[in-house]
Every structure is written in C-alpha cells, then in structure tokens.
C-alpha atoms as a PDB file:
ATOM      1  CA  UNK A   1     -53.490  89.582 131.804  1.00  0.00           C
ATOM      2  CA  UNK A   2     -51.026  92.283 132.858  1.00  0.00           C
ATOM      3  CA  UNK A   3     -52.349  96.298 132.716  1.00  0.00           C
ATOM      4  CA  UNK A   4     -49.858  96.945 129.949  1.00  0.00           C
ATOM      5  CA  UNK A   5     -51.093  93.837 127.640  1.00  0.00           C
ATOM      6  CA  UNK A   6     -54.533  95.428 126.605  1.00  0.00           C
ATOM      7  CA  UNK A   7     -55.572  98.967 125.087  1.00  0.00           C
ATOM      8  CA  UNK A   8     -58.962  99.716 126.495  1.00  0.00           C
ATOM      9  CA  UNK A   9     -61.310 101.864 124.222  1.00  0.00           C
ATOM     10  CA  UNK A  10     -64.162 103.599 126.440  1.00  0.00           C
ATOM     11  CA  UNK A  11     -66.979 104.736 124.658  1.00  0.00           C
ATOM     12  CA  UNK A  12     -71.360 105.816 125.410  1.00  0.00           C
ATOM     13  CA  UNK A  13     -73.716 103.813 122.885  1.00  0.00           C
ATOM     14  CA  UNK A  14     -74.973 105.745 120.340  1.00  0.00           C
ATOM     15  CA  UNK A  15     -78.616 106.333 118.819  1.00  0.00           C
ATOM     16  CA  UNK A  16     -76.994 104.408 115.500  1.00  0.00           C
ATOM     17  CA  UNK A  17     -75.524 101.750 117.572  1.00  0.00           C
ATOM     18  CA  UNK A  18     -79.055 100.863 118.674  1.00  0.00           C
ATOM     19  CA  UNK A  19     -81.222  97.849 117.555  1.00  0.00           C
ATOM     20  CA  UNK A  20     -85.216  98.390 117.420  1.00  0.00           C
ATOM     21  CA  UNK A  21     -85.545  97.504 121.006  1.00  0.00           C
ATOM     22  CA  UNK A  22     -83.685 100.576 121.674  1.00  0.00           C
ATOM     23  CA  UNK A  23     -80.658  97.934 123.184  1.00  0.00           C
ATOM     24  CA  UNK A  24     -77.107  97.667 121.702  1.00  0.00           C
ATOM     25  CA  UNK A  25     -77.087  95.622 118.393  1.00  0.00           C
ATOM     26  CA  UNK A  26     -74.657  93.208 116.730  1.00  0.00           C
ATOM     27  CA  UNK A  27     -74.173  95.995 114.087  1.00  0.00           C
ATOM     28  CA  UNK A  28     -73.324  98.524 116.538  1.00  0.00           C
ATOM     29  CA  UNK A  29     -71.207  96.044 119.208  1.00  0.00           C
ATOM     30  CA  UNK A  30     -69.210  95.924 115.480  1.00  0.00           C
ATOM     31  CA  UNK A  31     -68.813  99.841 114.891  1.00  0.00           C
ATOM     32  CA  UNK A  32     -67.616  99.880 118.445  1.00  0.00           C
ATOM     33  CA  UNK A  33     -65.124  97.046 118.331  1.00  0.00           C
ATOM     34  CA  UNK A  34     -63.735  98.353 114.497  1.00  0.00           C
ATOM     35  CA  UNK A  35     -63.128 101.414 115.924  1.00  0.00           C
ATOM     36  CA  UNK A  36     -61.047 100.574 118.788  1.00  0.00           C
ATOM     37  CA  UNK A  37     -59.092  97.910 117.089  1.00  0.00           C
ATOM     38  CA  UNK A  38     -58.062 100.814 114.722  1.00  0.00           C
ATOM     39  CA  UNK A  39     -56.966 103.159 117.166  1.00  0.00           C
ATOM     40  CA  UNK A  40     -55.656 100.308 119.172  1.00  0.00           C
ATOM     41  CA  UNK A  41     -52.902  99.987 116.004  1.00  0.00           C
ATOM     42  CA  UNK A  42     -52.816 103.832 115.299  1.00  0.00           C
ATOM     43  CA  UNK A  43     -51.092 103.978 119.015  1.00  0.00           C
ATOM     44  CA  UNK A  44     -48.829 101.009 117.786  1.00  0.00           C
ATOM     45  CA  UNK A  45     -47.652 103.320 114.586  1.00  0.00           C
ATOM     46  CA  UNK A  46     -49.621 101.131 112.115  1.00  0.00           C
ATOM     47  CA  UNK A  47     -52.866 103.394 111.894  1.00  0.00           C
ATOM     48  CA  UNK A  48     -54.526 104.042 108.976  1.00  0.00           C
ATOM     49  CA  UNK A  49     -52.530 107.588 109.071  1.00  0.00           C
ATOM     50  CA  UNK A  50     -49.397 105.681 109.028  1.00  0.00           C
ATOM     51  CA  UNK A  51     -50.270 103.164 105.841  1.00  0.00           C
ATOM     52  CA  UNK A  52     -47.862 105.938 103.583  1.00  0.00           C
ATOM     53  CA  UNK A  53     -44.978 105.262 105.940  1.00  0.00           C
ATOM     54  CA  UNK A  54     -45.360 101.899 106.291  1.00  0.00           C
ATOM     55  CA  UNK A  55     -46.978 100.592 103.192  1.00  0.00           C
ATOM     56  CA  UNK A  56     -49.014  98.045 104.596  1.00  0.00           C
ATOM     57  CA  UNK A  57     -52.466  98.172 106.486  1.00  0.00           C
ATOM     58  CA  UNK A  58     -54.374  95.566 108.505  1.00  0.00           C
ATOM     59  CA  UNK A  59     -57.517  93.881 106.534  1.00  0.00           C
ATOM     60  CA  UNK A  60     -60.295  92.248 108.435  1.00  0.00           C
ATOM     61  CA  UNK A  61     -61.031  88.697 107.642  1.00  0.00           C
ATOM     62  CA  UNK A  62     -62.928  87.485 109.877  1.00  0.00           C
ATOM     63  CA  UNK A  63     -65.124  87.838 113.582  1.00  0.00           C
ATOM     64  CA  UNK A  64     -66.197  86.058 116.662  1.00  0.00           C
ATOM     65  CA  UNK A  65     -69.074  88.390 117.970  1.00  0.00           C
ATOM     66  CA  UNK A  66     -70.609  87.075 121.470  1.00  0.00           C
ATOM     67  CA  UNK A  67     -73.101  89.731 122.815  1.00  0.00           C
ATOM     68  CA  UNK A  68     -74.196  88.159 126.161  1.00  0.00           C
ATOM     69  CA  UNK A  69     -75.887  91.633 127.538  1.00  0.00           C
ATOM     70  CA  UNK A  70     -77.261  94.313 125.423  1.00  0.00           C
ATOM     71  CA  UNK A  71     -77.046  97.922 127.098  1.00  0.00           C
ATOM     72  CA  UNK A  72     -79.019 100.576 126.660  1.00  0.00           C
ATOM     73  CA  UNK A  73     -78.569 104.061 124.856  1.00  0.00           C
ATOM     74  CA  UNK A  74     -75.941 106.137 126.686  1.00  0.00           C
ATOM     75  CA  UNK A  75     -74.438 103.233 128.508  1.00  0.00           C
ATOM     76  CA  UNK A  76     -70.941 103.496 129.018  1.00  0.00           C
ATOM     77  CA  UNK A  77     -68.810 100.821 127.788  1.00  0.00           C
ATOM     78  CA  UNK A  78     -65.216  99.763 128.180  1.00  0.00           C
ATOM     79  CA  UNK A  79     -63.729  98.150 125.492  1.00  0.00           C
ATOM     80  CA  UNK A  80     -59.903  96.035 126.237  1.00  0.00           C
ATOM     81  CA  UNK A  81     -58.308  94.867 123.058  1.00  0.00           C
ATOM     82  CA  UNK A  82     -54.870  93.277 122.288  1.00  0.00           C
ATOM     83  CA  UNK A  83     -53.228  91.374 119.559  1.00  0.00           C
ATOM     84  CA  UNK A  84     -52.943  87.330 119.923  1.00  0.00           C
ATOM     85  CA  UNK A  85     -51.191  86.295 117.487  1.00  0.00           C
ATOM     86  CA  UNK A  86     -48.808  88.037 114.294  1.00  0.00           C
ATOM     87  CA  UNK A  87     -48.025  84.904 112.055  1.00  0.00           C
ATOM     88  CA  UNK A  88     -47.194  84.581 108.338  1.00  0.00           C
ATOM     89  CA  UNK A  89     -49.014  86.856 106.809  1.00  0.00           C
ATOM     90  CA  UNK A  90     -51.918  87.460 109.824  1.00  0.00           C
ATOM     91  CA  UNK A  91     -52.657  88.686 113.309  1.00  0.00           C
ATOM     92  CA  UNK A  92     -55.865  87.453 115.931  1.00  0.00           C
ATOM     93  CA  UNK A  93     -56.727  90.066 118.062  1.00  0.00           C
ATOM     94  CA  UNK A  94     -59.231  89.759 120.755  1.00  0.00           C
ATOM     95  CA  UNK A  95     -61.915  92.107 122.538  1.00  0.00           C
ATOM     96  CA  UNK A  96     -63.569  91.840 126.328  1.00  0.00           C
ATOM     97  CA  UNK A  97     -66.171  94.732 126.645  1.00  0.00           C
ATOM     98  CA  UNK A  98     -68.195  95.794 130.114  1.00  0.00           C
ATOM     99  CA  UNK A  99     -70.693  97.873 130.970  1.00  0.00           C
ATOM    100  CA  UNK A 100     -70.376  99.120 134.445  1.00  0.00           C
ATOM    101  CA  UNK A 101     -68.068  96.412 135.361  1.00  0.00           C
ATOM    102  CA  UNK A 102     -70.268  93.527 134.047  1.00  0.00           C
ATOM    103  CA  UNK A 103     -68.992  91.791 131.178  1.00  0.00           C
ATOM    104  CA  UNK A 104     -71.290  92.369 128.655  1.00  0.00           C
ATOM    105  CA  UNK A 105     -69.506  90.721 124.824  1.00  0.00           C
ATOM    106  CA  UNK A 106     -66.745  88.918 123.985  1.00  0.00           C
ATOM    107  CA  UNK A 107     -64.832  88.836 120.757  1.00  0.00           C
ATOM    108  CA  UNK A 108     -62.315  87.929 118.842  1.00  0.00           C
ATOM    109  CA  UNK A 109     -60.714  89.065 114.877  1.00  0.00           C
ATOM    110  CA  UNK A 110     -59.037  87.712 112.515  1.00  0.00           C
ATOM    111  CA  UNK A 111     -57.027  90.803 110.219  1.00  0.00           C
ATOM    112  CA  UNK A 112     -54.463  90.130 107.158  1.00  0.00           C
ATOM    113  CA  UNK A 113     -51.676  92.821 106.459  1.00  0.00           C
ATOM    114  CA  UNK A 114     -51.401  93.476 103.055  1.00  0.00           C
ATOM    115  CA  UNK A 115     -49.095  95.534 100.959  1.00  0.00           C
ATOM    116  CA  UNK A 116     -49.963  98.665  99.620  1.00  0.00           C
ATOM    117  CA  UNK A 117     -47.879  98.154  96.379  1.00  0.00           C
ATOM    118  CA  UNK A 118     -49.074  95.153  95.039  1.00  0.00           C
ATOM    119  CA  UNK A 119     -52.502  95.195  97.436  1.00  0.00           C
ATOM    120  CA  UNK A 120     -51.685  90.760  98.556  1.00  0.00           C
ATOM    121  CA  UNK A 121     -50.588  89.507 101.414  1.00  0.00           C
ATOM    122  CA  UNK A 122     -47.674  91.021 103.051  1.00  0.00           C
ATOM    123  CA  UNK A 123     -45.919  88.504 105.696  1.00  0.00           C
ATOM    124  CA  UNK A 124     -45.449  90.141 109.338  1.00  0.00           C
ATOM    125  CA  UNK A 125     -41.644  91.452 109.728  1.00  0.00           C
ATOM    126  CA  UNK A 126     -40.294  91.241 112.967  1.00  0.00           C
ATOM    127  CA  UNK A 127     -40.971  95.025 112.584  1.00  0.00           C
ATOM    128  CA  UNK A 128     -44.198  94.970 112.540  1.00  0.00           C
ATOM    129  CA  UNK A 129     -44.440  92.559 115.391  1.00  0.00           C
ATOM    130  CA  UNK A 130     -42.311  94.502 117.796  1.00  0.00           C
ATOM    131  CA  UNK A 131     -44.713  97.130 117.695  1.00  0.00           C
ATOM    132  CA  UNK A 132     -47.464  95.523 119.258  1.00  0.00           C
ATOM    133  CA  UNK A 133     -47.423  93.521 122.927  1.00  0.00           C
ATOM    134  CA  UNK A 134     -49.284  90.004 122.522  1.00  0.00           C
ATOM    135  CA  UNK A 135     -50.976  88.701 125.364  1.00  0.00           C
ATOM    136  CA  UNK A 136     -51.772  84.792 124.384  1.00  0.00           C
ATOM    137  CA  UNK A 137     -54.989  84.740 126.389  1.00  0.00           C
ATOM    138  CA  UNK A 138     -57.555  82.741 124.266  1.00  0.00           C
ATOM    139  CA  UNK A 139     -60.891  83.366 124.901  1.00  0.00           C
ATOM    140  CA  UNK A 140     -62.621  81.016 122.807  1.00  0.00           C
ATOM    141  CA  UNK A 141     -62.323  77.324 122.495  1.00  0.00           C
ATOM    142  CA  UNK A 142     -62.290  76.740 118.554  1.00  0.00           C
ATOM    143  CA  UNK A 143     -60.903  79.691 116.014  1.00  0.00           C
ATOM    144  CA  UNK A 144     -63.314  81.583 113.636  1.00  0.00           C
ATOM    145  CA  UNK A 145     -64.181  79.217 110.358  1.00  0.00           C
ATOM    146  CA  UNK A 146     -62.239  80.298 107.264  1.00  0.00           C
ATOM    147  CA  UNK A 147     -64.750  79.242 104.625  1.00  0.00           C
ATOM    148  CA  UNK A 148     -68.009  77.594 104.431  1.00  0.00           C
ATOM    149  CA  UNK A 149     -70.431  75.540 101.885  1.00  0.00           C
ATOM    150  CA  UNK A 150     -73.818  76.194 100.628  1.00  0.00           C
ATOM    151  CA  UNK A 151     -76.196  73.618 100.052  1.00  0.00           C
ATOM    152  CA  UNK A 152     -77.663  73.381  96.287  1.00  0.00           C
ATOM    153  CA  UNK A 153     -80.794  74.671  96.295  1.00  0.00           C
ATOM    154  CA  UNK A 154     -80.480  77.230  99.417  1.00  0.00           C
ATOM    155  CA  UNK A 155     -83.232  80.040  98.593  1.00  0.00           C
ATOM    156  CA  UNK A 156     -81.553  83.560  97.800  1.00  0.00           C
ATOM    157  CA  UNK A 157     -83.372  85.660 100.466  1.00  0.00           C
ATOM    158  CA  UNK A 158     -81.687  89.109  99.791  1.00  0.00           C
ATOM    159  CA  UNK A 159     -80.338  90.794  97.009  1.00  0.00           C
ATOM    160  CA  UNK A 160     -78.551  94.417  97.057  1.00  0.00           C
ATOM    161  CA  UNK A 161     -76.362  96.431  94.333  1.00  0.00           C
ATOM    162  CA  UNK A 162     -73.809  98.079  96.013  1.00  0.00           C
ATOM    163  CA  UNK A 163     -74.042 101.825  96.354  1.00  0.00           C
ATOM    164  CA  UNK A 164     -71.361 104.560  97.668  1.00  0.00           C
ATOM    165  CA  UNK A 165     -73.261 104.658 100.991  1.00  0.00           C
ATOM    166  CA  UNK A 166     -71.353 100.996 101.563  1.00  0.00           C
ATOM    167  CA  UNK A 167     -67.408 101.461 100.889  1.00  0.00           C
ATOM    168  CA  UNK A 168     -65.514 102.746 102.759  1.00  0.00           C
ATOM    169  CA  UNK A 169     -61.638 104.018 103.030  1.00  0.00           C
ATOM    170  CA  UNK A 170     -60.573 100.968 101.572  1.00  0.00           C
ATOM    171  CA  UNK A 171     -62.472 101.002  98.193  1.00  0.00           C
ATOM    172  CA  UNK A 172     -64.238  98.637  99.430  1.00  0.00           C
ATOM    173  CA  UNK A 173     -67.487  97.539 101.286  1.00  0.00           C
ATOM    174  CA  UNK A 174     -67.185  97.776 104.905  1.00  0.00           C
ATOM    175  CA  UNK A 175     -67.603  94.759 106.456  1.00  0.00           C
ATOM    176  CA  UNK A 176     -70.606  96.219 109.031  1.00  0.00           C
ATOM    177  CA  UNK A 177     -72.305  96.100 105.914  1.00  0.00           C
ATOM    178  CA  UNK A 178     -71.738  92.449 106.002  1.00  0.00           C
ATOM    179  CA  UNK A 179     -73.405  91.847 108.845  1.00  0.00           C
ATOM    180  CA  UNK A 180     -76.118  93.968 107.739  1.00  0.00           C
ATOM    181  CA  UNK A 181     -76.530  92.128 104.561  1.00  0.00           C
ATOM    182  CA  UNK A 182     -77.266  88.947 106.527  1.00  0.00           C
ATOM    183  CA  UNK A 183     -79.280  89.998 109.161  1.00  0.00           C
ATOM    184  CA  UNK A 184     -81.202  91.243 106.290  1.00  0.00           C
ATOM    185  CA  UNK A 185     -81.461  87.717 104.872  1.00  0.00           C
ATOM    186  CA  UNK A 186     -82.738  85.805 108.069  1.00  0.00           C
ATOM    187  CA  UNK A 187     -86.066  84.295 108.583  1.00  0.00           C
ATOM    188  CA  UNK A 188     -87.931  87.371 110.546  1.00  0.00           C
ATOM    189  CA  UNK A 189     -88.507  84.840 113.477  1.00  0.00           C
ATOM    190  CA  UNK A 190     -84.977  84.348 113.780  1.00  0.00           C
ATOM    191  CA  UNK A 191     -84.175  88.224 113.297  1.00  0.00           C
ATOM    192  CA  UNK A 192     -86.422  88.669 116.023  1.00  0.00           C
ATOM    193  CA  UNK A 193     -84.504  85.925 118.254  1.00  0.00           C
ATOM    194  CA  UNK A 194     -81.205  86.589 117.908  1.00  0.00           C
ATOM    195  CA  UNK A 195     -78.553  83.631 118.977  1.00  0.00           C
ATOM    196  CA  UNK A 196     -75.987  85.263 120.819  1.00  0.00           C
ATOM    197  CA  UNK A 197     -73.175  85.038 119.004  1.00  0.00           C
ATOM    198  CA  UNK A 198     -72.334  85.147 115.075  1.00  0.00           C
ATOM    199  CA  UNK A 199     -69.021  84.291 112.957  1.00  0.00           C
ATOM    200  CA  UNK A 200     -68.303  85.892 109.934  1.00  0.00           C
ATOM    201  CA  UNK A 201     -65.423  85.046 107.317  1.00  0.00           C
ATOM    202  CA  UNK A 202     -64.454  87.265 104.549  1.00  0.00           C
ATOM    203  CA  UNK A 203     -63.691  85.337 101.362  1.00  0.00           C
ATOM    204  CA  UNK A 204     -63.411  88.634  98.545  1.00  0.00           C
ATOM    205  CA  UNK A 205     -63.809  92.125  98.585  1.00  0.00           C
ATOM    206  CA  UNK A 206     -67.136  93.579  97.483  1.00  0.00           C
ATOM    207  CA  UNK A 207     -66.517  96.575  95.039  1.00  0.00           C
ATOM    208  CA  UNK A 208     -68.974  99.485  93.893  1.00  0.00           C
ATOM    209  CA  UNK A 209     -71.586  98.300  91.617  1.00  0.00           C
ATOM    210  CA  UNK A 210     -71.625  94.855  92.385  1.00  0.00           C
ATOM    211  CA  UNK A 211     -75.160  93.165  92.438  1.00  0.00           C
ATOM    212  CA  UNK A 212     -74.858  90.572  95.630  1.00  0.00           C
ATOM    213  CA  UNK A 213     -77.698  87.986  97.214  1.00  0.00           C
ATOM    214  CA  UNK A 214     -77.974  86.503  99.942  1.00  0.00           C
ATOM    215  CA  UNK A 215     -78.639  82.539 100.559  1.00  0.00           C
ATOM    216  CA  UNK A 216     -80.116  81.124 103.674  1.00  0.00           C
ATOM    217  CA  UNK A 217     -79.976  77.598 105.134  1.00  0.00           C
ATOM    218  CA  UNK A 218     -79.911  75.938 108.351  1.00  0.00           C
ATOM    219  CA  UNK A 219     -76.150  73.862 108.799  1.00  0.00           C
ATOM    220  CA  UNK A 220     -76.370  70.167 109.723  1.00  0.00           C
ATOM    221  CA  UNK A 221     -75.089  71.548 113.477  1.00  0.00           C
ATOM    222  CA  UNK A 222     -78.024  73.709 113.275  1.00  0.00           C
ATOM    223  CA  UNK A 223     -76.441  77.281 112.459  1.00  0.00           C
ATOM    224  CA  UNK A 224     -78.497  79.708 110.935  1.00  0.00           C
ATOM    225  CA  UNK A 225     -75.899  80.161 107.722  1.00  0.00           C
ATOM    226  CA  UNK A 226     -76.502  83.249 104.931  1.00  0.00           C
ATOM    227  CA  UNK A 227     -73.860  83.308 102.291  1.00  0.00           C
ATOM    228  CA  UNK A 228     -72.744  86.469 100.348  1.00  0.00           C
ATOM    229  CA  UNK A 229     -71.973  85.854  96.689  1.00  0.00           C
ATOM    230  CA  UNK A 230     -72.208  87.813  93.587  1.00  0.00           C
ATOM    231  CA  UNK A 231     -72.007  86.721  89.795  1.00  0.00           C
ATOM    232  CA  UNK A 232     -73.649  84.008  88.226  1.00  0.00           C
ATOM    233  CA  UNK A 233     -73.760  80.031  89.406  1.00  0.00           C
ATOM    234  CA  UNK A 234     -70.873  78.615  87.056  1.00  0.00           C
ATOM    235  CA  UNK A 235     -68.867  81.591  88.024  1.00  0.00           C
ATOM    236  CA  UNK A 236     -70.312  82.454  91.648  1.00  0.00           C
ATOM    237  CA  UNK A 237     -68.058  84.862  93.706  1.00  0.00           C
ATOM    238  CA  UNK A 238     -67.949  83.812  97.458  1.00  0.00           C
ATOM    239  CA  UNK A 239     -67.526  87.007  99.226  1.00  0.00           C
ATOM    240  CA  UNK A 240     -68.279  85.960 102.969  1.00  0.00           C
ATOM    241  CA  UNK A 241     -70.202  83.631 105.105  1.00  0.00           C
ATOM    242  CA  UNK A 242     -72.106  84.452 108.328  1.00  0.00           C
ATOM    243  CA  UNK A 243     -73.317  82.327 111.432  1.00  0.00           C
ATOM    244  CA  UNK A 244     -75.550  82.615 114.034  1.00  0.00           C
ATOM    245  CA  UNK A 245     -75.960  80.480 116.860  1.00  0.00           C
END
C-alpha cells in the first residue's frame, strides 16, 4: 500500500472505550473506527458538514470487526483507513489499527450513499468517486454477509424500547448500539469469552420508540447468531444480524 492510499486516524483509548477488564472492547474498537471513517470522508469533501452541498451522505451497512489484541486505557492507537471499493450504489472501506507498532484489529465496512432528497439509494457518480483514492488491498478472504435466517423457535433473550439516548445525527439508532444490543443478548459464558471477531449487517433503520428483542441461536457453522427485529411474527421487522466467532 502506497503512503498516500490510507488516512491514518491516531487516537488514546478512552475510559468509555473500555470493557470490564479495563481492556479495549468491541464497542469501543467501533467508536474508534466510526469516527475515523467519518473524518476520513470529511477530508475527501463528503463529511457530514458537507451533506447540504452535496446532498448525499454515507450509511453504514455493515462490519467485519477482528480484535486480535485488546490495549489498555491510554494506549495509543493508530488507526489507517481507505476506501475499497465505490460501486452502484456502495463503497467497502477497510481499517488496520496498531498499538505501538503491533497490529492489534482488523476491519473492514460496508457504507451505502443515499440521497438526501428522497433518503434511497443514491448510485456513486464519477464525482463522488474521484474524491476518494482506492487502494484494492483485501484483507479478508470472504465479504461481510448481507442477511441472515433465524431458526423458528430461537429464544428472544433481550428486549429494549428505544430511547433518545440511542439515535443519533441521522434520526436514527446508531449502529454501536447494535452491537450493544447483542452483546446484551449472549449467553453470559459466551459474553465472558468473546470470539475474536463479529459481523454485523444492517437490514432497517431503528427509529425512536420502537420496542426491539433480541433472538439467540447457535448457526449450523457454529456462530453465536442474535438477530434484531421489532414488530410482531407475521409482520417481523429484520433490522440487523450479528456474529461472533
């Protein structure tokens, strides 16, 4: 990878960014990576300052998260980002982070423009693409799933209504919360042994008020699944699924 292909993002772990072992968690390797992929695209023009001008703005839809070292409080971390991909109406763009030169997580996103004025899909112009340098590096072997299936029967293990403490400058629920939602729903002797990575797709936006739960199962490849829906079962909303393994 050249020096110009990658924005690096260099940042100390914060108290919040901490798990109970007083080590970096999923939730805060998340925070971290969020905010430099957004001020990775505010250098490229399409920050969230720029969404008036431009009248689109990037919309996660989906992560790779592979913590392979988990830092302490303070720690300094350096964060490289860069774009993958920008086609048809999405953009992959991936994340190595180190700690004192060791690489500690790996990452990769999956983000959908969409228009401001009609709030769908909006396909990437040639505009749009010219403003960002990709750098085809792939850094995992199979891409982040795009949907999933619950088994009937799968227990509901966690159920929230969603307050203002959970959206964000979208209008909708940020999707740390989804992460938190599912760690939430694990078995506590899998919370408390962590796989090291974890895939999450967004299917729908969660919107104030919304009563969600959580469903847990085990997948036939043995991934610990939870599922995010709201509404009742002949007219379920499927808002995200999350993986750990």
């Amino acid at each position: 990878m050249s020096d110009t292909s990658y924005f690096t993002y260099e940042a100390d772990i914060t108290y919040d960014e901490l798990g109970p072992d007083q080590r970096l968690s999923r939730r805060g390797l998340v925070k971290i990576l969020q905010e430099a992929a957004a001020i990775a695209s505010d250098e490229r023009g399409y920050g969230m300052k720029d969404i008036p001008r431009n009248g689109v703005f990037w919309l996660l839809a989906g992560w790779r998260l592979e913590l392979r070292e988990r830092p302490a409080w303070r720690s300094r971390l350096t964060v490289q980002t860069w774009p993958r991909s920008m086609n048809g109406f999405q953009s992959e763009r991936d994340f190595l982070v180190y700690c004192g030169g060791d690489l500690v997580a790996r990452a990769s996103s999956r983000w959908l423009l969409v228009s401001t004025v009609t709030g769908k899909a909006a396909r990437v112009t040639d505009a749009v693409r010219s403003a960002y340098e990709l750098e085809e590096r792939v850094l995992f072997d199979d891409p982040i799933p795009t949907n999933g299936k619950t088994p009937d029967g799968a227990p509901v293990t966690f159920a929230a209504a969603i307050g203002r403490r959970e959206i964000d400058t979208n209008g909708h629920v940020n999707n740390i919360h989804y992460l938190e939602f599912a760690l939430e729903a694990l078995p506590e002797e899998v919370f408390r042994h962590l796989p090291n990575t974890v895939d999450i797709t967004f299917r729908r936006q969660i919107l104030l008020g919304t009563a969600v739960r959580c469903l847990y199962c085990v997948t036939e490849d043995g991934k610990h699944q939870v599922e995010i829906r709201s509404g009742e079962d002949g007219h379920a909303v499927h808002h995200a699924f999350v993986w750990f393994y």
